[in-house]
C-alpha atoms as a PDB file:
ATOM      1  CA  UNK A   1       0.000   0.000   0.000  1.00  0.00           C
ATOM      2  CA  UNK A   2       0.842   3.403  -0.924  1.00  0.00           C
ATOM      3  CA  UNK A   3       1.042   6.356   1.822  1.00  0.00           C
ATOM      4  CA  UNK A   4       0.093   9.244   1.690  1.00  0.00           C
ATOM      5  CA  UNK A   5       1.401  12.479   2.253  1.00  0.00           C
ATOM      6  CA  UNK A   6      -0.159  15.759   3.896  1.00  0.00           C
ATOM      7  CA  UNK A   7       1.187  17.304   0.881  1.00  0.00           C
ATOM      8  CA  UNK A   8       0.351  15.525  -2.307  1.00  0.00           C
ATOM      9  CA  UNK A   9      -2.739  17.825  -2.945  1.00  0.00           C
ATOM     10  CA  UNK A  10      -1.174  20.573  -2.927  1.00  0.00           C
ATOM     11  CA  UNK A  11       1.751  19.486  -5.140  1.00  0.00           C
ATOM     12  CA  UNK A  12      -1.152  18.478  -7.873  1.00  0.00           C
ATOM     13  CA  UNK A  13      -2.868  21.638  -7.766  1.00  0.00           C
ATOM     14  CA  UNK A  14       0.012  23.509  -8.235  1.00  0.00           C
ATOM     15  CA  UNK A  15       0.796  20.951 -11.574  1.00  0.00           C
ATOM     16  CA  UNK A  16      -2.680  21.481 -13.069  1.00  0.00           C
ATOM     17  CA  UNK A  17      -2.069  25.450 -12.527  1.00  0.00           C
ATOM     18  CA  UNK A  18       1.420  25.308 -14.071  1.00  0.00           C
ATOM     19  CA  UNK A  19      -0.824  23.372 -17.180  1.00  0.00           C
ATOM     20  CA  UNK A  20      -3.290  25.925 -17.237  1.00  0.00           C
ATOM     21  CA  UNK A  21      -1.030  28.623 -17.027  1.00  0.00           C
ATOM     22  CA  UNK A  22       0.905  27.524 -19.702  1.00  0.00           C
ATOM     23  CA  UNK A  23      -1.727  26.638 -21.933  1.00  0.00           C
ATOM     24  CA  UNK A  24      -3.628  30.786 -21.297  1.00  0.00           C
ATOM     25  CA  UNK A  25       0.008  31.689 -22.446  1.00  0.00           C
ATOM     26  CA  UNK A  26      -0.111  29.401 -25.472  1.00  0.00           C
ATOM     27  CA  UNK A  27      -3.235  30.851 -26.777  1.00  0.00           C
ATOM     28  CA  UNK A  28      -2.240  34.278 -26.507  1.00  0.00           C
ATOM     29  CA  UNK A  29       0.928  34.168 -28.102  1.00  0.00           C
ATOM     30  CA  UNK A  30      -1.576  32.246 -31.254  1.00  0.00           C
ATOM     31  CA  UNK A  31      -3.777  34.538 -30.753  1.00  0.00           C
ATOM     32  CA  UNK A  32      -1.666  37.594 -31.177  1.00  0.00           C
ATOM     33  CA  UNK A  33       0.120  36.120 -33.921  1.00  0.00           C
ATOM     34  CA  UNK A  34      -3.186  36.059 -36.107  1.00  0.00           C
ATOM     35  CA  UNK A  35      -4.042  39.847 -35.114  1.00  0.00           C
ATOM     36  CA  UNK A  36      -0.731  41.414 -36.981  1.00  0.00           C
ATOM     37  CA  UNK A  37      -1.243  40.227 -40.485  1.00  0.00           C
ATOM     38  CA  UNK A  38      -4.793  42.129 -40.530  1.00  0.00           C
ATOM     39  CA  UNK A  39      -2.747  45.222 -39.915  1.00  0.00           C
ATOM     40  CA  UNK A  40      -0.718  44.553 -42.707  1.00  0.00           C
ATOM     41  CA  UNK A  41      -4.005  43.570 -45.195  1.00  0.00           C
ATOM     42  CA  UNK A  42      -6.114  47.034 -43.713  1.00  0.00           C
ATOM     43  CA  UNK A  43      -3.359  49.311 -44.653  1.00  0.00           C
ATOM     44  CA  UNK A  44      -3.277  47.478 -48.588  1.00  0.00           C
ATOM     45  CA  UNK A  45      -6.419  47.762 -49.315  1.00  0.00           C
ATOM     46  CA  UNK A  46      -6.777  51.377 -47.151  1.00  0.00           C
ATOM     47  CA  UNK A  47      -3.893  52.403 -49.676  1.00  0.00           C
ATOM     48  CA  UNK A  48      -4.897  50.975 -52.817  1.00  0.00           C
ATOM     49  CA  UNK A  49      -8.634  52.329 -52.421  1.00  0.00           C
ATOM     50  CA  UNK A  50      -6.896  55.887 -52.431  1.00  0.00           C
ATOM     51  CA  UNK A  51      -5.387  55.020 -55.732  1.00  0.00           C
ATOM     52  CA  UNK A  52      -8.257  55.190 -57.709  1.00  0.00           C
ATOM     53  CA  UNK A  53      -9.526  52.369 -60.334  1.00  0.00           C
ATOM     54  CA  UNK A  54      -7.736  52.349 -63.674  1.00  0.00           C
ATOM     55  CA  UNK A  55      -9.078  52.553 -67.191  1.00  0.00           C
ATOM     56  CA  UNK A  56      -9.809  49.337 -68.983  1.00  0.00           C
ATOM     57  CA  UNK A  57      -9.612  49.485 -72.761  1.00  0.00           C
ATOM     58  CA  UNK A  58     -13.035  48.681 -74.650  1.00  0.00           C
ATOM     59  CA  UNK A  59     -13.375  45.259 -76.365  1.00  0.00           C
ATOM     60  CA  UNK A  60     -11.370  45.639 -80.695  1.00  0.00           C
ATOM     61  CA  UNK A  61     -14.589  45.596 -82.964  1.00  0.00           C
ATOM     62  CA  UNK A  62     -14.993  42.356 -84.323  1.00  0.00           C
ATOM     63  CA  UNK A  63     -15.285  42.070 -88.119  1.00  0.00           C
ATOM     64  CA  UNK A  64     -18.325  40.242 -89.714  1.00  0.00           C
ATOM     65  CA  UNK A  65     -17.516  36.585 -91.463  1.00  0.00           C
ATOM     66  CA  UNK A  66     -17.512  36.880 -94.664  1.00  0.00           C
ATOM     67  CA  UNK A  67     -18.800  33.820 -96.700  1.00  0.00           C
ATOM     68  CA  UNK A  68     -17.275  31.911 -99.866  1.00  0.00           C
ATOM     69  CA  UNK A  69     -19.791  30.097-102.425  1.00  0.00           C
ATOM     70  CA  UNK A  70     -18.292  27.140-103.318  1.00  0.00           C
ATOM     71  CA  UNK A  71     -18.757  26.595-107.472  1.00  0.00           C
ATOM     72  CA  UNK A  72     -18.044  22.852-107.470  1.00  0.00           C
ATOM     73  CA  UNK A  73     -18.633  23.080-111.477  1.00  0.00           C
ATOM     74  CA  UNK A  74     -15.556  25.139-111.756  1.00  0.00           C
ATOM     75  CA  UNK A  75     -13.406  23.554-109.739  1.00  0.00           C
ATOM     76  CA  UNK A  76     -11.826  20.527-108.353  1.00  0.00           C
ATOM     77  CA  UNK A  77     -13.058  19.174-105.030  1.00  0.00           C
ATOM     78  CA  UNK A  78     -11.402  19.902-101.914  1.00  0.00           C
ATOM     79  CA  UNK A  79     -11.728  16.130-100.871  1.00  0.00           C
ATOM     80  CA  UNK A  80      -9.735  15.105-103.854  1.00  0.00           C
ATOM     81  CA  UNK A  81      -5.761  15.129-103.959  1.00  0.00           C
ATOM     82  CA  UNK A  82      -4.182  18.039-105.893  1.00  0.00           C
ATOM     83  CA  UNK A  83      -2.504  15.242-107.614  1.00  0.00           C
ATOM     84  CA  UNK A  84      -5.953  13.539-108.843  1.00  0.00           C
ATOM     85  CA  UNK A  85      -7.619  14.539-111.738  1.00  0.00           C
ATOM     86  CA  UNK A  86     -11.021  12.834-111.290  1.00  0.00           C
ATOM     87  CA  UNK A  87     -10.880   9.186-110.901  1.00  0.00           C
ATOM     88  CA  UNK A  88      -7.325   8.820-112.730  1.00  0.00           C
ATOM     89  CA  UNK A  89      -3.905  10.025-111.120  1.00  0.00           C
ATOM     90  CA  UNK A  90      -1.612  11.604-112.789  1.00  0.00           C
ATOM     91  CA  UNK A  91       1.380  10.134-111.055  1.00  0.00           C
ATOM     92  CA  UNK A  92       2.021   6.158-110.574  1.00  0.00           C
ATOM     93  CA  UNK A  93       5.117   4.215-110.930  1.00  0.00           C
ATOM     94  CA  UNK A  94       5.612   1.766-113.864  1.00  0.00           C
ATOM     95  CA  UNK A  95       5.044  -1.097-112.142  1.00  0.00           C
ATOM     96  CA  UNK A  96       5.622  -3.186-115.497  1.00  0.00           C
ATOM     97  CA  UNK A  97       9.491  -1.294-115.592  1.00  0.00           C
ATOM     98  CA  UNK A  98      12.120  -3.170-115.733  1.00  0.00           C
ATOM     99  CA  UNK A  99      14.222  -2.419-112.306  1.00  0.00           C
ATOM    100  CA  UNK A 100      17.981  -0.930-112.364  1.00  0.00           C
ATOM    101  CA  UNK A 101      20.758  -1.844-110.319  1.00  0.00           C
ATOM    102  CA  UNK A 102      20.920   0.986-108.127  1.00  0.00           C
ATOM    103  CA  UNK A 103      17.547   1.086-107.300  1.00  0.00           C
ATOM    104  CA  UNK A 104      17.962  -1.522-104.753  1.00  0.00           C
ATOM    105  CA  UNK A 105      19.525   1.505-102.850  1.00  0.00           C
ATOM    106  CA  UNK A 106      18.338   3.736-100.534  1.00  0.00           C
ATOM    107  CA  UNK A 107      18.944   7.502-101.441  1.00  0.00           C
ATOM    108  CA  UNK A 108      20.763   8.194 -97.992  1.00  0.00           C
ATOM    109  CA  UNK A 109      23.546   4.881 -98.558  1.00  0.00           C
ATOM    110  CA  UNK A 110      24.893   6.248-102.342  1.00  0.00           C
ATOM    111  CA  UNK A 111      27.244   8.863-102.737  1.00  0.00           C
ATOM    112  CA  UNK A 112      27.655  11.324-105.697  1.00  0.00           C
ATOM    113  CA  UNK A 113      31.611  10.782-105.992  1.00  0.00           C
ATOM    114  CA  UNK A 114      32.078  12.862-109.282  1.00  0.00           C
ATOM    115  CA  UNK A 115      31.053  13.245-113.031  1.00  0.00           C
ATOM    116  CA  UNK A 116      32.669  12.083-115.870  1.00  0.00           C
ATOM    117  CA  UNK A 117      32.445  13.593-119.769  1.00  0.00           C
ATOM    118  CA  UNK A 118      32.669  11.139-122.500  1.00  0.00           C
ATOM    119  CA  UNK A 119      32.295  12.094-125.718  1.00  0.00           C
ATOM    120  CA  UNK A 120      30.263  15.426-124.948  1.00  0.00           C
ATOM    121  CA  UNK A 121      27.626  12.898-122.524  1.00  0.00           C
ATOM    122  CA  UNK A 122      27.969  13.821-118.822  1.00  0.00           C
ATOM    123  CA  UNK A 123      28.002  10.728-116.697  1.00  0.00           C
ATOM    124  CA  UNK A 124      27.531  11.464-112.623  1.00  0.00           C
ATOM    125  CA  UNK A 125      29.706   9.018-110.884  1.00  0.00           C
ATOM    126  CA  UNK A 126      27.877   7.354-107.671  1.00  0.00           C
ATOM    127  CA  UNK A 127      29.314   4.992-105.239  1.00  0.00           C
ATOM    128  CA  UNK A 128      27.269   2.308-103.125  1.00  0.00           C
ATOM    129  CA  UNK A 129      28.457   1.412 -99.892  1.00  0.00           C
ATOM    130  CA  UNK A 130      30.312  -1.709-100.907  1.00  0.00           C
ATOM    131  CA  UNK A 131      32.488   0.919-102.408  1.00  0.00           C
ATOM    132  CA  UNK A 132      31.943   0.369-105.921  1.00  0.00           C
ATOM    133  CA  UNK A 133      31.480   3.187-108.215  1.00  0.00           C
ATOM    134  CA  UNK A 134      28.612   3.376-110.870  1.00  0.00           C
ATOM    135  CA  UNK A 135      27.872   6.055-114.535  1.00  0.00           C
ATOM    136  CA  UNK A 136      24.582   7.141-114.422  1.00  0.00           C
ATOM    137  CA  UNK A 137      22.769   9.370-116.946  1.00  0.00           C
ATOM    138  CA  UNK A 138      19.201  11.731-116.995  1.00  0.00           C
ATOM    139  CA  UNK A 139      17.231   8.845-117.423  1.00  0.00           C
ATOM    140  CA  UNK A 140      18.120   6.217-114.999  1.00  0.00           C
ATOM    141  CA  UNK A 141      17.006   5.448-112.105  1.00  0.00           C
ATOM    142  CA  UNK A 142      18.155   5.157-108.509  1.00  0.00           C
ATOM    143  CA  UNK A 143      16.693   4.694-105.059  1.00  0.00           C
ATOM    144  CA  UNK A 144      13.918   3.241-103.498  1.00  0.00           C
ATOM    145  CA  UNK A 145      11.087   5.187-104.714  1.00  0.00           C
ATOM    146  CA  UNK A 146      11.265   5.114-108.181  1.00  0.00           C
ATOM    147  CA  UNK A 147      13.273   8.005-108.771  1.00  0.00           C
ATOM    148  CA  UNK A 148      13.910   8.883-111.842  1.00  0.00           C
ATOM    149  CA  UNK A 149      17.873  11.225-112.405  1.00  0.00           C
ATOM    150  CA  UNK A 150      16.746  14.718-114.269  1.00  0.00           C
ATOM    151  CA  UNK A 151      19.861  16.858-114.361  1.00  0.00           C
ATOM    152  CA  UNK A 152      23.590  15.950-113.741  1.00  0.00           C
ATOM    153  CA  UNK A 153      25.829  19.247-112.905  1.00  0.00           C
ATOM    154  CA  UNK A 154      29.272  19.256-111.518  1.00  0.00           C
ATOM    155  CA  UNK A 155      27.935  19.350-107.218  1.00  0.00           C
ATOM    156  CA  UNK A 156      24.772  17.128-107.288  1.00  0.00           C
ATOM    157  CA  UNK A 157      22.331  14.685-109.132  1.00  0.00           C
ATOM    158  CA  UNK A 158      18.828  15.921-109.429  1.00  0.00           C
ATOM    159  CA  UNK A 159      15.997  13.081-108.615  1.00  0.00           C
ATOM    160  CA  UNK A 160      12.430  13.313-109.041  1.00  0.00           C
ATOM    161  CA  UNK A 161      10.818  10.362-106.615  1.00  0.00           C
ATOM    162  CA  UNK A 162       7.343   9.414-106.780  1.00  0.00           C
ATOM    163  CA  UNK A 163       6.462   8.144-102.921  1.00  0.00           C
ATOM    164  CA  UNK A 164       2.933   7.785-101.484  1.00  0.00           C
ATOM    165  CA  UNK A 165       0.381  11.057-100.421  1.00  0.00           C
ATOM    166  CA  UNK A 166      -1.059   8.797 -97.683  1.00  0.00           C
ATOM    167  CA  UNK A 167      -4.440   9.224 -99.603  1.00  0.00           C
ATOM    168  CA  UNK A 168      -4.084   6.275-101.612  1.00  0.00           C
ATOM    169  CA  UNK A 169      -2.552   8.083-104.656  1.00  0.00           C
ATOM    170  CA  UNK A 170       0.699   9.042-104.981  1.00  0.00           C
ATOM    171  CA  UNK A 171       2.899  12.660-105.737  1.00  0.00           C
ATOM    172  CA  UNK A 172       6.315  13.711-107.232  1.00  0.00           C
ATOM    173  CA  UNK A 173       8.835  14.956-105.104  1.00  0.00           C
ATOM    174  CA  UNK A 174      12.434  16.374-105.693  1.00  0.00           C
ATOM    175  CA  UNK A 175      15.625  14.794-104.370  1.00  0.00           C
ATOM    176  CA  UNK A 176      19.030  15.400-105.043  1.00  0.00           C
ATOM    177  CA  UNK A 177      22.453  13.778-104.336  1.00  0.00           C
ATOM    178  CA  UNK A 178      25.649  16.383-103.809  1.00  0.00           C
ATOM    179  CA  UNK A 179      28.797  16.055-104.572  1.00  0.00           C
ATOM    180  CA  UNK A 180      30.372  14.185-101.052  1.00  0.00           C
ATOM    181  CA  UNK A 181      33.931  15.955 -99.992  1.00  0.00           C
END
């Protein structure tokens, strides 16, 4: 059994008045920490009310949409490919050509080494990547997608491909080789 003393009352009250004590001091201090950022807020909006409002500039003036007649009679659709003209296109590849050599090349693996004149005929000089060196003419044909040499100068070899549209037809498109340093 436990004994008790005279004083053990007293010691308790004086621990739950040390607890309340420091808890009244712990809300004050909160409490007075909330109070000075009003001060701070009263004297913005004090100051900017003295300011006056500023001018706000009206609205631009918008213009009416004008409309466009379509005369499908006179022209082609906008549905169809530019390269279309009406059910037939204009561009395919010659599927019944017989294939060159360097067709079996991509465009990006040959290199325009040179040219060569023979006879007043200028030859452009390309080399595959197994090194070896081949004439070609305006004429021929090289890469992938049917393209078709159409001028030989001293820098480059001009190409005119025929590739896809992604609309089912297909469309010309320039390429060229340069001369490689």
């Amino acid at each position: 059994m436990m004994r008790r003393t005279a004083n053990a009352p007293a010691a308790a009250r004086r621990r739950r008045a040390a607890w309340t004590a420091a808890l009244l001091a712990l809300g004050c201090a909160a409490l007075g920490a909330c109070s000075s950022g009003d001060d701070d807020l009263n004297s913005f909006i004090a100051e900017t009310e003295r300011e006056g409002g500023g001018r706000v500039e009206p609205l631009p003036e918008v213009q009416p949409y004008q409309t466009y007649t379509y005369a499908d009679s006179q022209m082609r659709s906008p549905f169809m490919p530019a390269s279309s003209n009406g059910n037939s296109l204009s561009v395919r590849p010659d599927e019944k050509r017989n294939r060159e050599f360097l067709e079996q090349y991509s465009l990006d693996t040959l290199k325009m080494v040179g040219t060569l004149q023979l006879g007043g005929v200028t030859y452009g000089l390309v080399q595959t990547r197994d090194g070896l060196v081949h004439r070609v003419l305006p004429g021929n044909y090289m890469g992938q997608n049917d393209g078709r040499i159409t001028a030989i100068t001293a820098s480059k070899i001009e190409i005119r491909e025929i590739v896809p549209d992604g609309l089912g037809g297909y469309i010309e498109r320039p390429a060229a080789l340069a001369l490689s340093e």
